[in-house]
Protein backbone atom coordinates (compact mmCIF):
# COMPACT_ATOMS: atom_id res chain seq x y z
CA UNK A 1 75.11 135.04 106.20
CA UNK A 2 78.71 135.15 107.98
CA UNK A 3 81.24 135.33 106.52
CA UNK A 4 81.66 134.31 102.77
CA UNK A 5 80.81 131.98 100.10
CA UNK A 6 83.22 129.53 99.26
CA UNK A 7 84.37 127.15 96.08
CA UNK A 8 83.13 123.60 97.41
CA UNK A 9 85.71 122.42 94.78
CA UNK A 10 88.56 124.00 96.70
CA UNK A 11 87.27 123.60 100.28
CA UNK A 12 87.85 120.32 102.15
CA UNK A 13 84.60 119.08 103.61
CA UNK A 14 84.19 120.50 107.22
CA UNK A 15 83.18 118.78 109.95
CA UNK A 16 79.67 119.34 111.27
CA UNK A 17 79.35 122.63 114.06
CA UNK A 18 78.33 120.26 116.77
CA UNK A 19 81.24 118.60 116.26
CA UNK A 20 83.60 121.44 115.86
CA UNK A 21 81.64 122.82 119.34
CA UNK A 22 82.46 119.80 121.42
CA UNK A 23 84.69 119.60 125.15
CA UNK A 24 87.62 117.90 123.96
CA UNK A 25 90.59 116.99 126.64
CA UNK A 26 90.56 118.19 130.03
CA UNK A 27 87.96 120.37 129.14
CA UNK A 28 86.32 123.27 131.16
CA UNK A 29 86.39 124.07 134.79
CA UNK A 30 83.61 127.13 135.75
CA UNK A 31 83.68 128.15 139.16
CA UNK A 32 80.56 130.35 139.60
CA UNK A 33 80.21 132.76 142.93
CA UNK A 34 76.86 133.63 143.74
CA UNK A 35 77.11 134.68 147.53
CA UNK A 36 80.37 135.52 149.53
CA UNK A 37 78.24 135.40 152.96
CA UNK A 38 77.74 132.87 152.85
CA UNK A 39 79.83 131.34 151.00
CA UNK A 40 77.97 130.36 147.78
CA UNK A 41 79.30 129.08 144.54
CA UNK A 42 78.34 126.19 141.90
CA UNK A 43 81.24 124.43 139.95
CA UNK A 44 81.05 122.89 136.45
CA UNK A 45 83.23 120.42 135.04
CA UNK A 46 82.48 119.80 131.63
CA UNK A 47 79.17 121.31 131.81
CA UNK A 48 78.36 118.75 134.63
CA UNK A 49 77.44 120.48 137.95
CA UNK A 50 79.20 118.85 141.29
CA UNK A 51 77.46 119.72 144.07
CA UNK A 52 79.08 122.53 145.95
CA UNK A 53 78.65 120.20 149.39
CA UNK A 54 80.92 117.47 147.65
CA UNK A 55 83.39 120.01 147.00
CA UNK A 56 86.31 120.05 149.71
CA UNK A 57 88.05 122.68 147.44
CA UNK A 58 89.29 123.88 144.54
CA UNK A 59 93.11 125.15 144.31
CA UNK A 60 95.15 126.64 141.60
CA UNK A 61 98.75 127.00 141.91
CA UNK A 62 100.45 129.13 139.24
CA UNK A 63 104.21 129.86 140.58
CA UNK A 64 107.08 131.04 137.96
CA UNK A 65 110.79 131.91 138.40
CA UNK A 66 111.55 135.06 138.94
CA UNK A 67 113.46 136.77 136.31
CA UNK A 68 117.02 135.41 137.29
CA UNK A 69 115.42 132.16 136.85
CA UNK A 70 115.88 131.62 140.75
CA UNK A 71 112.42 129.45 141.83
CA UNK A 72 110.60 126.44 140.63
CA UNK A 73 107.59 126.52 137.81
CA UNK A 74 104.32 124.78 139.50
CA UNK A 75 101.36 124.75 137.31
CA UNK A 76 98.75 122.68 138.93
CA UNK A 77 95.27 122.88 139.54
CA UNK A 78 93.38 120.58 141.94
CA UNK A 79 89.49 119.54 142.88
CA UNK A 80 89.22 118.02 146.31
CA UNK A 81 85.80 116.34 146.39
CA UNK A 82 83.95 113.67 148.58
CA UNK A 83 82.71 110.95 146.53
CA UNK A 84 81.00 107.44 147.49
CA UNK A 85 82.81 104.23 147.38
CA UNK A 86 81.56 100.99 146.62
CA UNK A 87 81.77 100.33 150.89
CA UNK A 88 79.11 103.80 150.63
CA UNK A 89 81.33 105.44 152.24
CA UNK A 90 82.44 108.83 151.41
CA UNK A 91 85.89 109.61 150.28
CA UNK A 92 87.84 112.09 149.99
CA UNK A 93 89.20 112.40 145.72
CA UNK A 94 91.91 114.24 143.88
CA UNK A 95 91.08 115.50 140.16
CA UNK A 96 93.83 117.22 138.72
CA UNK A 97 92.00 119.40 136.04
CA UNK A 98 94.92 121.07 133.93
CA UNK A 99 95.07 120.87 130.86
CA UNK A 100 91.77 122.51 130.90
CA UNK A 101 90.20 125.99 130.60
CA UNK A 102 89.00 127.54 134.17
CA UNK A 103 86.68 130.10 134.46
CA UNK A 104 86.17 131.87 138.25
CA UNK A 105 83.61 134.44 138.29
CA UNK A 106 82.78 136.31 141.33
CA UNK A 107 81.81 139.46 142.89
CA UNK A 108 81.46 141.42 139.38
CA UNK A 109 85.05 140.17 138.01
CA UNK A 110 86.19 136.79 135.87
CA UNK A 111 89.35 135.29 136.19
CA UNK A 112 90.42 132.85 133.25
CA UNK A 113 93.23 130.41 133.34
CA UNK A 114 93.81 128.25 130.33
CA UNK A 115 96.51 125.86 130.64
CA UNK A 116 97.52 123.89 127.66
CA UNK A 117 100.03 121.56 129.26
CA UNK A 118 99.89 119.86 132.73
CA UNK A 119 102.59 121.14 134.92
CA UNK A 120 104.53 123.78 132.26
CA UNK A 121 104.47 127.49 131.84
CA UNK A 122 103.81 126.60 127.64
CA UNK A 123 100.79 127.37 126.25
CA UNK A 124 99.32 129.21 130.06
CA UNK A 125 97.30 132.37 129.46
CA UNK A 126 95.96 134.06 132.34
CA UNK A 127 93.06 136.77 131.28
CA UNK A 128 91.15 139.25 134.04
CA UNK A 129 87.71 140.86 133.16
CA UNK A 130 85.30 140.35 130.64
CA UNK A 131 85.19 144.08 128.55
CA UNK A 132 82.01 145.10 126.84
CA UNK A 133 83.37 143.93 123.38
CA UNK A 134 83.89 140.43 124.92
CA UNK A 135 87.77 140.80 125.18
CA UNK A 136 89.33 140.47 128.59
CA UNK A 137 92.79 142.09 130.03
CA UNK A 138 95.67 139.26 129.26
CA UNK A 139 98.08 139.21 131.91
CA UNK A 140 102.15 139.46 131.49
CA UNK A 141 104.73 140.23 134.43
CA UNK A 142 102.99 137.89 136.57
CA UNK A 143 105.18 135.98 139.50
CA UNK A 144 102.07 134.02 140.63
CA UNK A 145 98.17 132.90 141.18
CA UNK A 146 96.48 131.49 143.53
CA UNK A 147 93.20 130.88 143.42
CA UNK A 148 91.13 128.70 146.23
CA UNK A 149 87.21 128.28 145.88
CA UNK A 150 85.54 125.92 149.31
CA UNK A 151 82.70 126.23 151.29
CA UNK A 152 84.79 128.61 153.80
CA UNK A 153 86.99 130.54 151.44
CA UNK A 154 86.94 131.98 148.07
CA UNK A 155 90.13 133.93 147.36
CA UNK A 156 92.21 134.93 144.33
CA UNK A 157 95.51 136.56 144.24
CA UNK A 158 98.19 137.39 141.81
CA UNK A 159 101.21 138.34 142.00
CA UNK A 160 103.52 140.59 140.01
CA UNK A 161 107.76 139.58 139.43
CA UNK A 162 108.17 143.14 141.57
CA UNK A 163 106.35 141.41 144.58
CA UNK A 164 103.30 143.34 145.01
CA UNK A 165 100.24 141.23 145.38
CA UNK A 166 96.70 141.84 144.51
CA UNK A 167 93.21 140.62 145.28
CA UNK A 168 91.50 139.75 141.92
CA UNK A 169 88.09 139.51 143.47
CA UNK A 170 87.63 142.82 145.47
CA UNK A 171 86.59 141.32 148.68
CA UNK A 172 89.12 143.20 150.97
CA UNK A 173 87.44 146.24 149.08
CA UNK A 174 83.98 145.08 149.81
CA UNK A 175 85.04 144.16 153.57
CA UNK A 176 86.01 147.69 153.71
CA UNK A 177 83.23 149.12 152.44
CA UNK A 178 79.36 150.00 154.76
């Protein structure tokens, strides 16, 4: 058994697991890489696959103020897809997915970006790697992410308040390496 045994006097009825397990709000985003040439990836919204060739692309925009306070705060996060409209034609549609939890996995690393409020800097947590205890690396002293996932580019880059800018996936490395 986990954990332990409690007074059912004391305890206030729980709701069932499955319940307590459910997608609530703007839910999950999973980006998953499979092939950087070519391009490769399959994206999950709610554990509902959309097929990479309706996907236009997927941005994240993470910008703060640097520490004088000098800058504007963008949190956004936006699905371009094609989708058919009642004419059958195909159309090009917006989603904006925060609040939500996004996962990006590629090329051996996992970027996570949970963002508990539309368009605010509240309740963001950016987290890099996925350690063999199942913790990941939280990030702090970050000045910005970008992330962009589409059929010709896969790319994710943060960006410390002293300016220097990093690849999160380790493709310039892999370019560079025979």
């Amino acid at each position: 058994m986990f954990g332990r045994s409690k007074n059912e006097v004391d305890e206030p009825e729980r709701p069932p697991a499955s319940d307590a397990a459910r997608i609530q709000g703007g839910g999950l985003a999973q980006v998953i890489v499979t092939g950087l040439e070519p391009i490769d990836f399959h994206l999950y919204l709610n554990d509902r696959l959309v097929p990479a060739e309706d996907v236009e692309s997927l941005s994240v925009a993470i910008e703060s103020p640097d520490e004088n306070g000098i800058g504007e705060e963008m949190v956004r996060a936006t699905l371009a897809r094609y989708v058919t409209n009642v004419e059958g034609k195909r159309t090009q549609e917006y989603t904006e997915l925060f609040p939500c939890t996004l996962y990006l996995v590629a090329n051996d690393r996992r970027v996570a970006v949970t963002c508990q409020n539309a368009g605010s800097l509240n309740g963001l947590w950016i987290s890099l790697g996925l350690k063999s205890d199942g913790t990941s690396s939280e990030v702090s002293g970050a000045k910005s992410l970008r992330i962009v996932v589409s059929q010709d580019v896969v790319d994710a880059r943060l960006t410390w308040l002293d300016g220097t800018s990093e690849d999160l996936l380790g493709v310039a490395e892999k370019a560079g390496s025979t």
